[in-house]
PDB file of N, CA and C in Angstrom:
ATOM      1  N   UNK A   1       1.305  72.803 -20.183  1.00  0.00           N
ATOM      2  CA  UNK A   1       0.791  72.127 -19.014  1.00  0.00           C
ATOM      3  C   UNK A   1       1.061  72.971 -17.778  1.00  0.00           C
ATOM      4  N   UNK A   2       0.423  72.533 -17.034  1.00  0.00           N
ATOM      5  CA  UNK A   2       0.588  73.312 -15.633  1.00  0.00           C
ATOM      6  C   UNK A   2       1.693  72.902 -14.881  1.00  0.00           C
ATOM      7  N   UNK A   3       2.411  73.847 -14.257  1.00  0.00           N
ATOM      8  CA  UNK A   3       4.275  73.524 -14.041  1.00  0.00           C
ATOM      9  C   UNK A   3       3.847  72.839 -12.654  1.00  0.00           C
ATOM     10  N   UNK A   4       2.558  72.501 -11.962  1.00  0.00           N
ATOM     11  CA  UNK A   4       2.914  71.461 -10.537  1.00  0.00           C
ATOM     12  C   UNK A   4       2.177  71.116 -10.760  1.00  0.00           C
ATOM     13  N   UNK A   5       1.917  69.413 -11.088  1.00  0.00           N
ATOM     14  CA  UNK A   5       1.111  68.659 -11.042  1.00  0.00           C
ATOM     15  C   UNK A   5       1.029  67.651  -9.514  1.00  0.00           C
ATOM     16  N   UNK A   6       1.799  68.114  -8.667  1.00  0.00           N
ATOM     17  CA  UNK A   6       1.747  67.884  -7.644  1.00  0.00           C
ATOM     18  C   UNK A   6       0.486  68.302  -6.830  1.00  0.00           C
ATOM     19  N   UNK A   7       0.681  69.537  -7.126  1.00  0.00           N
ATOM     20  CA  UNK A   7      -0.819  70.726  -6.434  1.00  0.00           C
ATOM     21  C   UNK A   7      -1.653  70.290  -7.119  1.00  0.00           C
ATOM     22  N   UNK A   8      -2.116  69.729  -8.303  1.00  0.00           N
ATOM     23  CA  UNK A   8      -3.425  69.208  -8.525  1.00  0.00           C
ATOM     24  C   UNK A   8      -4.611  68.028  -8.085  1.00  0.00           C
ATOM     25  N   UNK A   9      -5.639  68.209  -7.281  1.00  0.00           N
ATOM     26  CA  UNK A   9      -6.304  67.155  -6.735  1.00  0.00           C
ATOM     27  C   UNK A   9      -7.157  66.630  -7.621  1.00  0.00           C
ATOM     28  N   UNK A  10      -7.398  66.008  -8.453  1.00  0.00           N
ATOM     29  CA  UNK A  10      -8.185  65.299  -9.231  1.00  0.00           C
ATOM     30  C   UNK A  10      -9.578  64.978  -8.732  1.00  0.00           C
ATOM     31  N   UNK A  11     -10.955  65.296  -9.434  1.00  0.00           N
ATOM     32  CA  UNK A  11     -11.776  64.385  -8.691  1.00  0.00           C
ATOM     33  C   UNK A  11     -12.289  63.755  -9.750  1.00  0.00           C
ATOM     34  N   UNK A  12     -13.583  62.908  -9.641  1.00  0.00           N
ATOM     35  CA  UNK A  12     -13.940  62.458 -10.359  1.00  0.00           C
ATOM     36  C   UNK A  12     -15.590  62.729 -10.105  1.00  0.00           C
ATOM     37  N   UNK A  13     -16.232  62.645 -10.890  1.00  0.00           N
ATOM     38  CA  UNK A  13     -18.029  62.884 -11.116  1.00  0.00           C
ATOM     39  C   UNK A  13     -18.565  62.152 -10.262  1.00  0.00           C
ATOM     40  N   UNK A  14     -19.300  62.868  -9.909  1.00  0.00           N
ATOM     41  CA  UNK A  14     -20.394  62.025  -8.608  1.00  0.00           C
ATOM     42  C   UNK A  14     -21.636  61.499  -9.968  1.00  0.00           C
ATOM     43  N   UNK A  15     -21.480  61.152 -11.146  1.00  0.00           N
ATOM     44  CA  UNK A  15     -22.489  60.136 -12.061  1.00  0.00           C
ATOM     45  C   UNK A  15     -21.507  59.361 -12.258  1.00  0.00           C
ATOM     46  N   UNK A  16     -20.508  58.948 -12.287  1.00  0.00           N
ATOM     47  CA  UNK A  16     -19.503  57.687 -12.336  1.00  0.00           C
ATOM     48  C   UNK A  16     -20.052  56.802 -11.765  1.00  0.00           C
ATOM     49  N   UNK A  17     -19.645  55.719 -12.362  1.00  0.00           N
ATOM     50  CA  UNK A  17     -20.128  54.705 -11.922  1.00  0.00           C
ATOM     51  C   UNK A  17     -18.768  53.766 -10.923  1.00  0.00           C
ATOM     52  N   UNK A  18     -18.910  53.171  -9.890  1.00  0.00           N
ATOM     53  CA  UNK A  18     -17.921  52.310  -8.760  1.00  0.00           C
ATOM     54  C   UNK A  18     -17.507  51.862  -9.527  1.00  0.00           C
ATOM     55  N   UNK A  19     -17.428  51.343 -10.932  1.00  0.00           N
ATOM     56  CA  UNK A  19     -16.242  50.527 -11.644  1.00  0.00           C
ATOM     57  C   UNK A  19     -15.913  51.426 -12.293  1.00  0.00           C
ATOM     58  N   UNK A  20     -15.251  52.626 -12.779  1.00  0.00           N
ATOM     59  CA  UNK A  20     -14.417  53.454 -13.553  1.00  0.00           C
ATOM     60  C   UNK A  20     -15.387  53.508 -14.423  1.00  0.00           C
ATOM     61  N   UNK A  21     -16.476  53.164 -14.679  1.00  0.00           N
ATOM     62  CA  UNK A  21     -16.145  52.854 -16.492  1.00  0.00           C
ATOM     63  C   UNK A  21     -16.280  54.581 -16.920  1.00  0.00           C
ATOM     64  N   UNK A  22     -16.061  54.953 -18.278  1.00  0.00           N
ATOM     65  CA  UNK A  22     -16.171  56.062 -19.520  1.00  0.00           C
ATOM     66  C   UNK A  22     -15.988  57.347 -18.225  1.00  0.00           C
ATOM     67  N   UNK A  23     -15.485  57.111 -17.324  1.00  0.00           N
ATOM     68  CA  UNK A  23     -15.344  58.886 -16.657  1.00  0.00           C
ATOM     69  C   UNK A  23     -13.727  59.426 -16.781  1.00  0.00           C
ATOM     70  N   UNK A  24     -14.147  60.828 -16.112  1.00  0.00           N
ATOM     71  CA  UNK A  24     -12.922  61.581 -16.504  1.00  0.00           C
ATOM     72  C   UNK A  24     -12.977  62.334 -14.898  1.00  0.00           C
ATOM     73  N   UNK A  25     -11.527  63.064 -15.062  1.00  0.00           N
ATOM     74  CA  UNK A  25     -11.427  63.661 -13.466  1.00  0.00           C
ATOM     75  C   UNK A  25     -11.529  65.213 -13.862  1.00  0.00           C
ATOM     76  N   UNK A  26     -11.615  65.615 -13.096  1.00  0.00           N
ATOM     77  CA  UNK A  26     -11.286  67.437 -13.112  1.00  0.00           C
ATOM     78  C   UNK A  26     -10.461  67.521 -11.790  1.00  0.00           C
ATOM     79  N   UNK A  27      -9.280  68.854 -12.133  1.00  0.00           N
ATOM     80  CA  UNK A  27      -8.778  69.333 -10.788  1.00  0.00           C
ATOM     81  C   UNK A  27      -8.985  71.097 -11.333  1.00  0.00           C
ATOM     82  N   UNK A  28      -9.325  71.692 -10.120  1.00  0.00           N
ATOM     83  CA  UNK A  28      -9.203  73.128 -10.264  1.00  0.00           C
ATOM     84  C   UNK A  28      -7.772  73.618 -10.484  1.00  0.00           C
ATOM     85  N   UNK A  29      -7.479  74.777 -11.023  1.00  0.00           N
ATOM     86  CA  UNK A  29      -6.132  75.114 -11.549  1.00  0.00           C
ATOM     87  C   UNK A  29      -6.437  76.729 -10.898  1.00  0.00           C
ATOM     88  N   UNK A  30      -5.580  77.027 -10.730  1.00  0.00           N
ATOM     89  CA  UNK A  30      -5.230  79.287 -10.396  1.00  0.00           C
ATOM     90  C   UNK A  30      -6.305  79.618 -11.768  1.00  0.00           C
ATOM     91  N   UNK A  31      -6.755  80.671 -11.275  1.00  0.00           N
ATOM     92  CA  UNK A  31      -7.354  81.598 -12.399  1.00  0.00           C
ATOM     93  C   UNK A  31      -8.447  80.994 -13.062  1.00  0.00           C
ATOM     94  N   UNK A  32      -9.255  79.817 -12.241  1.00  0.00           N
ATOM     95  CA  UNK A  32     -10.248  79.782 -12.745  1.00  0.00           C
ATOM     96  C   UNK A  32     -10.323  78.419 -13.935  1.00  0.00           C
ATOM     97  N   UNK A  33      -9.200  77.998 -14.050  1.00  0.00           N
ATOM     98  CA  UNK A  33      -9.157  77.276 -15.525  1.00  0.00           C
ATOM     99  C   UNK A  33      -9.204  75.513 -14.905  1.00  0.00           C
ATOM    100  N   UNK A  34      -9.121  74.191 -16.056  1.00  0.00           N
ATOM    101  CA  UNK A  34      -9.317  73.153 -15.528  1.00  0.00           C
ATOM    102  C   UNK A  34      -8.435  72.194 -15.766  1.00  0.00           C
ATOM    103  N   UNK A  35      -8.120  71.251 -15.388  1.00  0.00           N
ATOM    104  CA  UNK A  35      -6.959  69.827 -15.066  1.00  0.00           C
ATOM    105  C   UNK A  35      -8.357  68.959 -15.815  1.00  0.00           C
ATOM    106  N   UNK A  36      -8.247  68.442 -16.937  1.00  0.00           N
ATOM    107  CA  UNK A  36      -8.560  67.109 -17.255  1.00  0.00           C
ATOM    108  C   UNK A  36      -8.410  65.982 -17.589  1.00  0.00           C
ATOM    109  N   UNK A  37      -8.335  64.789 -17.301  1.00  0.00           N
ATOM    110  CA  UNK A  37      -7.801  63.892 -17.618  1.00  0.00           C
ATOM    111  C   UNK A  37      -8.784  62.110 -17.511  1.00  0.00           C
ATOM    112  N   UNK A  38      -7.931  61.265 -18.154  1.00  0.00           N
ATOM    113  CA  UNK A  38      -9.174  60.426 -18.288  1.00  0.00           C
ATOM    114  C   UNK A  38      -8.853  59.076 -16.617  1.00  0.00           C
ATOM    115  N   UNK A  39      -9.563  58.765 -16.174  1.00  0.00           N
ATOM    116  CA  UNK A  39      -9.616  58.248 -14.738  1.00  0.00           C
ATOM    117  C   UNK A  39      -9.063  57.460 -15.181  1.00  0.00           C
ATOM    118  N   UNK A  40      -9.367  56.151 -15.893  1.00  0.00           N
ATOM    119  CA  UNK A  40      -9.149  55.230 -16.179  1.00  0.00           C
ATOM    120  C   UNK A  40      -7.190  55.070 -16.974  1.00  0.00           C
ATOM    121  N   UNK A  41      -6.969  55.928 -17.132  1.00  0.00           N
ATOM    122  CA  UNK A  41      -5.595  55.948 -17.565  1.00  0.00           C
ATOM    123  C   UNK A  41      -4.806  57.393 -17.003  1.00  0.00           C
ATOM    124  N   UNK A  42      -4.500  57.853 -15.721  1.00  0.00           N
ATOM    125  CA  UNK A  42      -4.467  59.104 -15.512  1.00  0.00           C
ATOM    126  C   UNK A  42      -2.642  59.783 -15.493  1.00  0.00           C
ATOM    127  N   UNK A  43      -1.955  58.353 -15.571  1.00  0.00           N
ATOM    128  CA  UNK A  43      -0.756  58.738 -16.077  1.00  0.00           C
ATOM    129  C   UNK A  43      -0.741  58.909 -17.401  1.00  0.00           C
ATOM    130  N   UNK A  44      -1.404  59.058 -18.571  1.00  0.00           N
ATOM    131  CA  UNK A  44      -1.317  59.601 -19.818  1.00  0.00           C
ATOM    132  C   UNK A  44      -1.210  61.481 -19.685  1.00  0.00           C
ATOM    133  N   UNK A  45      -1.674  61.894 -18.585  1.00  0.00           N
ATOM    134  CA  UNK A  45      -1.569  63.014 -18.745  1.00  0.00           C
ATOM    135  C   UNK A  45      -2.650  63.823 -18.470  1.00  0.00           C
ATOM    136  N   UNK A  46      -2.923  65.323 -18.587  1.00  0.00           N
ATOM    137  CA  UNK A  46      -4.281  65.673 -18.954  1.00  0.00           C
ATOM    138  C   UNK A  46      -4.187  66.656 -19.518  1.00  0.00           C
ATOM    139  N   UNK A  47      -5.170  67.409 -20.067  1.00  0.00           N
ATOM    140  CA  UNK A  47      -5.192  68.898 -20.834  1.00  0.00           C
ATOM    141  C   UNK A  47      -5.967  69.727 -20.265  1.00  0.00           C
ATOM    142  N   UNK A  48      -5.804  71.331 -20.266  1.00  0.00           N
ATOM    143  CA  UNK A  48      -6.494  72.294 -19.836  1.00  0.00           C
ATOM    144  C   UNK A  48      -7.229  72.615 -20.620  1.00  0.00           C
ATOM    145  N   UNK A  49      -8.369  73.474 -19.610  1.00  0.00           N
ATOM    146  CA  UNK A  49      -8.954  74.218 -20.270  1.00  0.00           C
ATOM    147  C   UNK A  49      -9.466  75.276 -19.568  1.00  0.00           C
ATOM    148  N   UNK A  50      -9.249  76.513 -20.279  1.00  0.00           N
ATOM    149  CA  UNK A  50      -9.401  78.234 -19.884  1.00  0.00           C
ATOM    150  C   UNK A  50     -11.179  77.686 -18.723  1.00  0.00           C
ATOM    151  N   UNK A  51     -11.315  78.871 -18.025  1.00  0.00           N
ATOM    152  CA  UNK A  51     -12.430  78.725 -17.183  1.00  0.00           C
ATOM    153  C   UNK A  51     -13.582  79.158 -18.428  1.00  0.00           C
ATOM    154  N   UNK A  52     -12.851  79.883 -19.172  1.00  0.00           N
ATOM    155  CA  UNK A  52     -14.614  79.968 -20.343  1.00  0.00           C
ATOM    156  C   UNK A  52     -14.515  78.248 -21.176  1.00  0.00           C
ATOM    157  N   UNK A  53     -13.646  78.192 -21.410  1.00  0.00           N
ATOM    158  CA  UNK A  53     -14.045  76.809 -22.366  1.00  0.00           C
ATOM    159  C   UNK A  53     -14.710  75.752 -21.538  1.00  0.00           C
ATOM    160  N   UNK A  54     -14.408  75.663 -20.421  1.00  0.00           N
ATOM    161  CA  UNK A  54     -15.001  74.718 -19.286  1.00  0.00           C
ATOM    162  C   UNK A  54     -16.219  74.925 -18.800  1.00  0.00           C
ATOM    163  N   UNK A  55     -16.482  75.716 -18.950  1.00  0.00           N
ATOM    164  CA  UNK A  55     -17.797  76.567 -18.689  1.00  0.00           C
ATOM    165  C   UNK A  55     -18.731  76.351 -19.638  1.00  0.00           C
ATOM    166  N   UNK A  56     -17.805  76.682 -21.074  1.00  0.00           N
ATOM    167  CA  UNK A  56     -18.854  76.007 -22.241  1.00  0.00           C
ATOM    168  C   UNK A  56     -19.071  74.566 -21.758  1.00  0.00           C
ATOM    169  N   UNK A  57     -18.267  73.881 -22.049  1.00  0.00           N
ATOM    170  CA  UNK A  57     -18.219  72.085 -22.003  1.00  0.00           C
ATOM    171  C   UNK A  57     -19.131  71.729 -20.720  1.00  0.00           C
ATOM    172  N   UNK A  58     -19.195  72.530 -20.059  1.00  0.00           N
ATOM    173  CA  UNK A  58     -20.068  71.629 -18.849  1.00  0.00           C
ATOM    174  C   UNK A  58     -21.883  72.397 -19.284  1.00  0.00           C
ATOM    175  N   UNK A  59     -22.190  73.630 -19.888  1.00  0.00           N
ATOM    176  CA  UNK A  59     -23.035  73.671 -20.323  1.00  0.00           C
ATOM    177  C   UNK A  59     -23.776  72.765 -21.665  1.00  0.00           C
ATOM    178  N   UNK A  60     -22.549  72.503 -22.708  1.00  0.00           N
ATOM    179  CA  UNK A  60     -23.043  71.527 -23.254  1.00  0.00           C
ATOM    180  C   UNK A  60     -23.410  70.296 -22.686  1.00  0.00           C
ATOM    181  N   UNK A  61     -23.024  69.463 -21.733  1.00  0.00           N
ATOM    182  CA  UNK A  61     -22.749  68.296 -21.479  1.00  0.00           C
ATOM    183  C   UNK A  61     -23.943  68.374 -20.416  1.00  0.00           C
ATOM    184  N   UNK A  62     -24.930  69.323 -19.536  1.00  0.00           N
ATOM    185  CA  UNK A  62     -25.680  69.525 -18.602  1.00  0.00           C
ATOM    186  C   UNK A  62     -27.190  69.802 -19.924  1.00  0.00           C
ATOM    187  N   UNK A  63     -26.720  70.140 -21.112  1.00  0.00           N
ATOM    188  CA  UNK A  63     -27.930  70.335 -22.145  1.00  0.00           C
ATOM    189  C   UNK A  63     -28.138  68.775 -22.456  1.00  0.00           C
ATOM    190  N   UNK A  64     -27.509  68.103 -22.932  1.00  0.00           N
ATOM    191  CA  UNK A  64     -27.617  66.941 -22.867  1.00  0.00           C
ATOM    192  C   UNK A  64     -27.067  66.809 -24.758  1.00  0.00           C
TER     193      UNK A  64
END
């Protein structure tokens, strides 16, 4: 995990919907890489991912 989770700003998707429902946040991390975690429960934690894997995942997810 990333050693300051302090420095991380979370956002959340501008397709979310005003009641939470099924979204997730992203925060930018050094070097390009990503903070994810699920909105709806965001003290569980979150997991990274390298700036190429994120890169994949948002190309899949923009293919539909």
């Amino acid at each position: 995990m990333y050693s300051s989770t302090d420095q991380l700003v979370f956002r959340k998707s501008s397709y979310s919907s005003g009641q939470g429902q099924d979204c997730v946040e992203v925060a930018d991390v050094p070097d390009g890489d990503a903070a994810v975690r699920d909105s709806q429960n965001p003290d569980a934690g979150y997991f990274l991912l390298t700036g190429r894997e994120w890169g994949a995942l948002l190309g899949v997810v923009r293919r539909g």
